[in-house]
C-alpha atoms as a PDB file:
ATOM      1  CA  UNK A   1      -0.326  53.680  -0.133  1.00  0.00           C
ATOM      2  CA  UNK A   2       0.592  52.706   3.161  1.00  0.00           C
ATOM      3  CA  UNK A   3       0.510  48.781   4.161  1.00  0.00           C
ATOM      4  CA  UNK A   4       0.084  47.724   7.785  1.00  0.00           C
ATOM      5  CA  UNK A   5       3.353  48.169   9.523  1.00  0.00           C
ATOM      6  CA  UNK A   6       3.850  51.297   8.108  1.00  0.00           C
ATOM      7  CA  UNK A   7       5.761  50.063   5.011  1.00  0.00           C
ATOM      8  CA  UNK A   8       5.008  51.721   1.241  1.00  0.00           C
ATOM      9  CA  UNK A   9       3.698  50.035  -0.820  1.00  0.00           C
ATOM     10  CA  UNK A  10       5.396  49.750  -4.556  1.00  0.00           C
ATOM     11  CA  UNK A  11       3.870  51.419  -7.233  1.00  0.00           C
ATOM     12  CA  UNK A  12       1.556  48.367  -9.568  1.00  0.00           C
ATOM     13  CA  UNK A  13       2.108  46.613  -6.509  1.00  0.00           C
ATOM     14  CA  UNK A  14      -0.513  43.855  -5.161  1.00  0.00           C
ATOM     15  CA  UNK A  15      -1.426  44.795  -2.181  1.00  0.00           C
ATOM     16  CA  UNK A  16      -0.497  42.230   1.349  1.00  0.00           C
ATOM     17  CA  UNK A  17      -3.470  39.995   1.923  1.00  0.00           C
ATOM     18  CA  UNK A  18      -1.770  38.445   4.918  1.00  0.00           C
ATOM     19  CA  UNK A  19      -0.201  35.201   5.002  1.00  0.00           C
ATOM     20  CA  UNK A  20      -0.619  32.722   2.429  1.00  0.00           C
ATOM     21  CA  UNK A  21       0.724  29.041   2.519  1.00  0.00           C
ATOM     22  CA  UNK A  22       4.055  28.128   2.282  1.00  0.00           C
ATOM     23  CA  UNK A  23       3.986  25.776  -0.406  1.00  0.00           C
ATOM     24  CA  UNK A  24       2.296  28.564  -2.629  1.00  0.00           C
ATOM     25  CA  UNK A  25       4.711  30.616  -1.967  1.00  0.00           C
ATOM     26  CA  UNK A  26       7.572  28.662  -1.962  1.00  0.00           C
ATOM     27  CA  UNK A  27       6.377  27.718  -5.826  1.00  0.00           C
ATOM     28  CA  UNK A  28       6.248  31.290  -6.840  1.00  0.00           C
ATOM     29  CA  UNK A  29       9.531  31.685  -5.249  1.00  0.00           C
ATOM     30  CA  UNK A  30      11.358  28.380  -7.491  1.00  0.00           C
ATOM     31  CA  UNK A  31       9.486  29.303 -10.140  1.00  0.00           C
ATOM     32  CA  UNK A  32      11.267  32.763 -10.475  1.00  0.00           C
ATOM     33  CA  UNK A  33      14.471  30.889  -9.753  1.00  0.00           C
ATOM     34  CA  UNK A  34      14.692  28.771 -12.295  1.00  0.00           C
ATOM     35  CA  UNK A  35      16.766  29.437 -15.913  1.00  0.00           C
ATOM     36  CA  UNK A  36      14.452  30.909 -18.951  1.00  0.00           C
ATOM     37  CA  UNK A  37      15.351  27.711 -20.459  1.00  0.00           C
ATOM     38  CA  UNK A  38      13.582  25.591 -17.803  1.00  0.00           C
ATOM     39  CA  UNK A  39      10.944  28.090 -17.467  1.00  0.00           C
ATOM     40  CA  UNK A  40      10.259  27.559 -21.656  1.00  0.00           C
ATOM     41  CA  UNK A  41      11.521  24.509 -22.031  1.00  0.00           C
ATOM     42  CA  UNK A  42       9.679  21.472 -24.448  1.00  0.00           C
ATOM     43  CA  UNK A  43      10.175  19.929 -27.421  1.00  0.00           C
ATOM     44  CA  UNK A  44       9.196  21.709 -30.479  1.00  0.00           C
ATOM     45  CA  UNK A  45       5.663  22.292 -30.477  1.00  0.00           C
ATOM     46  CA  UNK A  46       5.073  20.881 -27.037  1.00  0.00           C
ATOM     47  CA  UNK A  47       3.671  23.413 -24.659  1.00  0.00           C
ATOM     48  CA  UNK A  48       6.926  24.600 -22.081  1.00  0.00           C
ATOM     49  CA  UNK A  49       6.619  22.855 -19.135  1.00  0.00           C
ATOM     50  CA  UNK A  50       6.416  24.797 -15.107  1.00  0.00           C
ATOM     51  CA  UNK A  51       8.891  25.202 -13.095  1.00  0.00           C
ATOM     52  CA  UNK A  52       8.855  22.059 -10.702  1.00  0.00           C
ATOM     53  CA  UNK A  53       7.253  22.206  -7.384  1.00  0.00           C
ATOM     54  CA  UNK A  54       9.163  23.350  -4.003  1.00  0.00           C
ATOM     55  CA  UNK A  55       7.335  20.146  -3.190  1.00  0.00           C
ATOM     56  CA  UNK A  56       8.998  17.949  -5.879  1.00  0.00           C
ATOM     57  CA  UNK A  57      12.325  19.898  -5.406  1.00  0.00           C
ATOM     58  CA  UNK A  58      12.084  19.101  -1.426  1.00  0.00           C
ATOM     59  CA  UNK A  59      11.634  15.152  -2.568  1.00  0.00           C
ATOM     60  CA  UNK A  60      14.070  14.641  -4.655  1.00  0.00           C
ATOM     61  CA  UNK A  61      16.687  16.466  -2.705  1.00  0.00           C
ATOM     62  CA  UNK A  62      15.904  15.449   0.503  1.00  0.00           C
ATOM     63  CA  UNK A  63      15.293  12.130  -0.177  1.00  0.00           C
ATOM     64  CA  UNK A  64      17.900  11.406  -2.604  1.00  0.00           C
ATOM     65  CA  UNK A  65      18.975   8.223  -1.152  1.00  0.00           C
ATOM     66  CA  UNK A  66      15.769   6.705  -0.395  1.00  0.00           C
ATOM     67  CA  UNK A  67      14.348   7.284  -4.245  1.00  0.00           C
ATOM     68  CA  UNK A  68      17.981   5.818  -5.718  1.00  0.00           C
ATOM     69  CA  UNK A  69      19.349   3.537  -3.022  1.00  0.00           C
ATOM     70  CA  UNK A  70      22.156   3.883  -0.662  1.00  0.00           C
ATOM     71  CA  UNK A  71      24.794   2.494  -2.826  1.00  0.00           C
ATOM     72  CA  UNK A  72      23.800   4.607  -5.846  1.00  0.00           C
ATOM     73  CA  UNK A  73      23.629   7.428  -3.840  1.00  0.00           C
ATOM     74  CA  UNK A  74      27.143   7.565  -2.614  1.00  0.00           C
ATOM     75  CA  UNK A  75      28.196   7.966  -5.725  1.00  0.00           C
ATOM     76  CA  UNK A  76      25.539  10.609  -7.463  1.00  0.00           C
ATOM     77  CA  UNK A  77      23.637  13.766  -6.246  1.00  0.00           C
ATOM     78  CA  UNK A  78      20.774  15.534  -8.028  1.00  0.00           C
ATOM     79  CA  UNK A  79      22.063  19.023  -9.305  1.00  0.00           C
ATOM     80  CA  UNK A  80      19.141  20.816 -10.887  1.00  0.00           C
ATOM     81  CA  UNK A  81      15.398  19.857 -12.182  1.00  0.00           C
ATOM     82  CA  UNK A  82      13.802  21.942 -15.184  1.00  0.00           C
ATOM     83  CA  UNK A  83      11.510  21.492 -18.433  1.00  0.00           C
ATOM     84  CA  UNK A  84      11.417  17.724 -17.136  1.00  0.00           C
ATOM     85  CA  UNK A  85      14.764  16.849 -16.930  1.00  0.00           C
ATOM     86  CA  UNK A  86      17.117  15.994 -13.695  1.00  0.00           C
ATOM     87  CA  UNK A  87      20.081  16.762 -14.061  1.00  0.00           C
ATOM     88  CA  UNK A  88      22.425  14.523 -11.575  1.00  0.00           C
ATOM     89  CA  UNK A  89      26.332  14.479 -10.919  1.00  0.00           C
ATOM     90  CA  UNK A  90      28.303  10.906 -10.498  1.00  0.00           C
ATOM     91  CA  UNK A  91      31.842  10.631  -9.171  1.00  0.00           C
ATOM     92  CA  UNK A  92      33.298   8.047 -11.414  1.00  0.00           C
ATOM     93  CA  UNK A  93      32.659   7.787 -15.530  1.00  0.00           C
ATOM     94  CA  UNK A  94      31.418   3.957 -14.973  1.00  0.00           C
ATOM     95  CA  UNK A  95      28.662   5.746 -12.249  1.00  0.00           C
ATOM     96  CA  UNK A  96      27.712   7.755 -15.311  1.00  0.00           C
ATOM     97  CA  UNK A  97      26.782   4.565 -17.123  1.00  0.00           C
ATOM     98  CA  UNK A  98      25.241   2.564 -14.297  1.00  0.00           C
ATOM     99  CA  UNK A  99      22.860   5.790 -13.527  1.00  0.00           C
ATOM    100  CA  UNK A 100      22.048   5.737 -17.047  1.00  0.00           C
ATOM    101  CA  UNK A 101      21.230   1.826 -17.016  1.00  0.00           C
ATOM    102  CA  UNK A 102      18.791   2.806 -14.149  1.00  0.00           C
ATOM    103  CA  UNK A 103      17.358   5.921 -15.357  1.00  0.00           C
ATOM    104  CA  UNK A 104      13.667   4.175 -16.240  1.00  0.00           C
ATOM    105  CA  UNK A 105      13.226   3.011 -13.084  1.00  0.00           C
ATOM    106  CA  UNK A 106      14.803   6.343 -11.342  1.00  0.00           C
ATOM    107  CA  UNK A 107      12.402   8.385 -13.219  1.00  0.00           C
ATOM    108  CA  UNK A 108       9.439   6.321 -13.122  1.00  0.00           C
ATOM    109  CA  UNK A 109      10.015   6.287  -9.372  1.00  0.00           C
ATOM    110  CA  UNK A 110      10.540  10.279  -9.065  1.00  0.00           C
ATOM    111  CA  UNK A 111       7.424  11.187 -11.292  1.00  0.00           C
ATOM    112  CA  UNK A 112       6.092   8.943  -8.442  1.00  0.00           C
ATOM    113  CA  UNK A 113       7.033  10.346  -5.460  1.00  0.00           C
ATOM    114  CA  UNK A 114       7.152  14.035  -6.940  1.00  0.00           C
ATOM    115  CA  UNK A 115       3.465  13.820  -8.791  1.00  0.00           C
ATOM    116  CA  UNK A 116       5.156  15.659 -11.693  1.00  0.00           C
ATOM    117  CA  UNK A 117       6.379  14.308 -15.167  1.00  0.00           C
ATOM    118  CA  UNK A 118      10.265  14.178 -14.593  1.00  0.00           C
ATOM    119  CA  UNK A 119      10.815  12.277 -17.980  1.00  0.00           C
ATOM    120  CA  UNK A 120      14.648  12.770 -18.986  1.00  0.00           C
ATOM    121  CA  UNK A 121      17.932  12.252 -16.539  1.00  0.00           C
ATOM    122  CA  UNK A 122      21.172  13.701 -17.683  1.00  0.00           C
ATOM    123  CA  UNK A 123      24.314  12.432 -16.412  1.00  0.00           C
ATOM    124  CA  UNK A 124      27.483  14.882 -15.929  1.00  0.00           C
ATOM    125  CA  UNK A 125      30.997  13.329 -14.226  1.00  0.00           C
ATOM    126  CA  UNK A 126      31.814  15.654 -11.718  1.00  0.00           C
ATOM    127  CA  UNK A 127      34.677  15.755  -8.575  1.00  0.00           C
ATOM    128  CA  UNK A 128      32.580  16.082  -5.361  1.00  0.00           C
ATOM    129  CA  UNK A 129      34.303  13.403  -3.354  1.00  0.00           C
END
């Protein structure tokens, strides 16, 4: 089958219905990006939780410092979100326990903002400064 533009369409494939919204797409897109692990992630006999949101991805790493604080956030960086969890790099070991002292508040402030249950932080030390 031919599509508009003259391209072929692949066999099994849907066919173009024109343009669709970003955020839908940009979903399907994270949602194919992210490990198996994320993708079936949840604790034994819980239900495996979606892929997060380009939404809730674009909020927490956009607005990093304005969900943590400016002093926190010169010191950590979000590295990945999956099955729930956020997984965040610090600088310094004693960053590692401070971000852990603040992890209720970081979460309850990201499920927030993001509208999805981001329940669990883990903490690695890392050397990006």
């Amino acid at each position: 089958m031919i599509r508009p533009g003259g391209r072929r369409a692949r066999r099994g494939a849907e066919l173009d219905h024109g343009p669709r919204p970003l955020g839908e797409v940009l979903d399907e897109v994270v949602a194919g990006l992210a490990p198996p692990a994320a993708r079936g992630s949840g604790s034994a006999g819980a239900p495996p939780r979606a892929a997060p949101s380009a939404a809730a991805l674009g909020t927490v790493f956009s607005r990093w410092e304005e969900l943590v604080g400016s002093s926190v956030a010169r010191h950590t960086r979000p590295l990945r979100i999956g099955g729930g969890t956020l997984v965040v790099e610090v600088d310094q070991p004693a960053w590692a326990t401070q971000l852990r002292i603040l992890s209720p508040g970081i979460l309850a402030r990201l499920t927030e903002r993001t509208g999805e249950p981001i329940d669990r932080l883990d903490v690695v030390v890392g050397t990006r400064r």
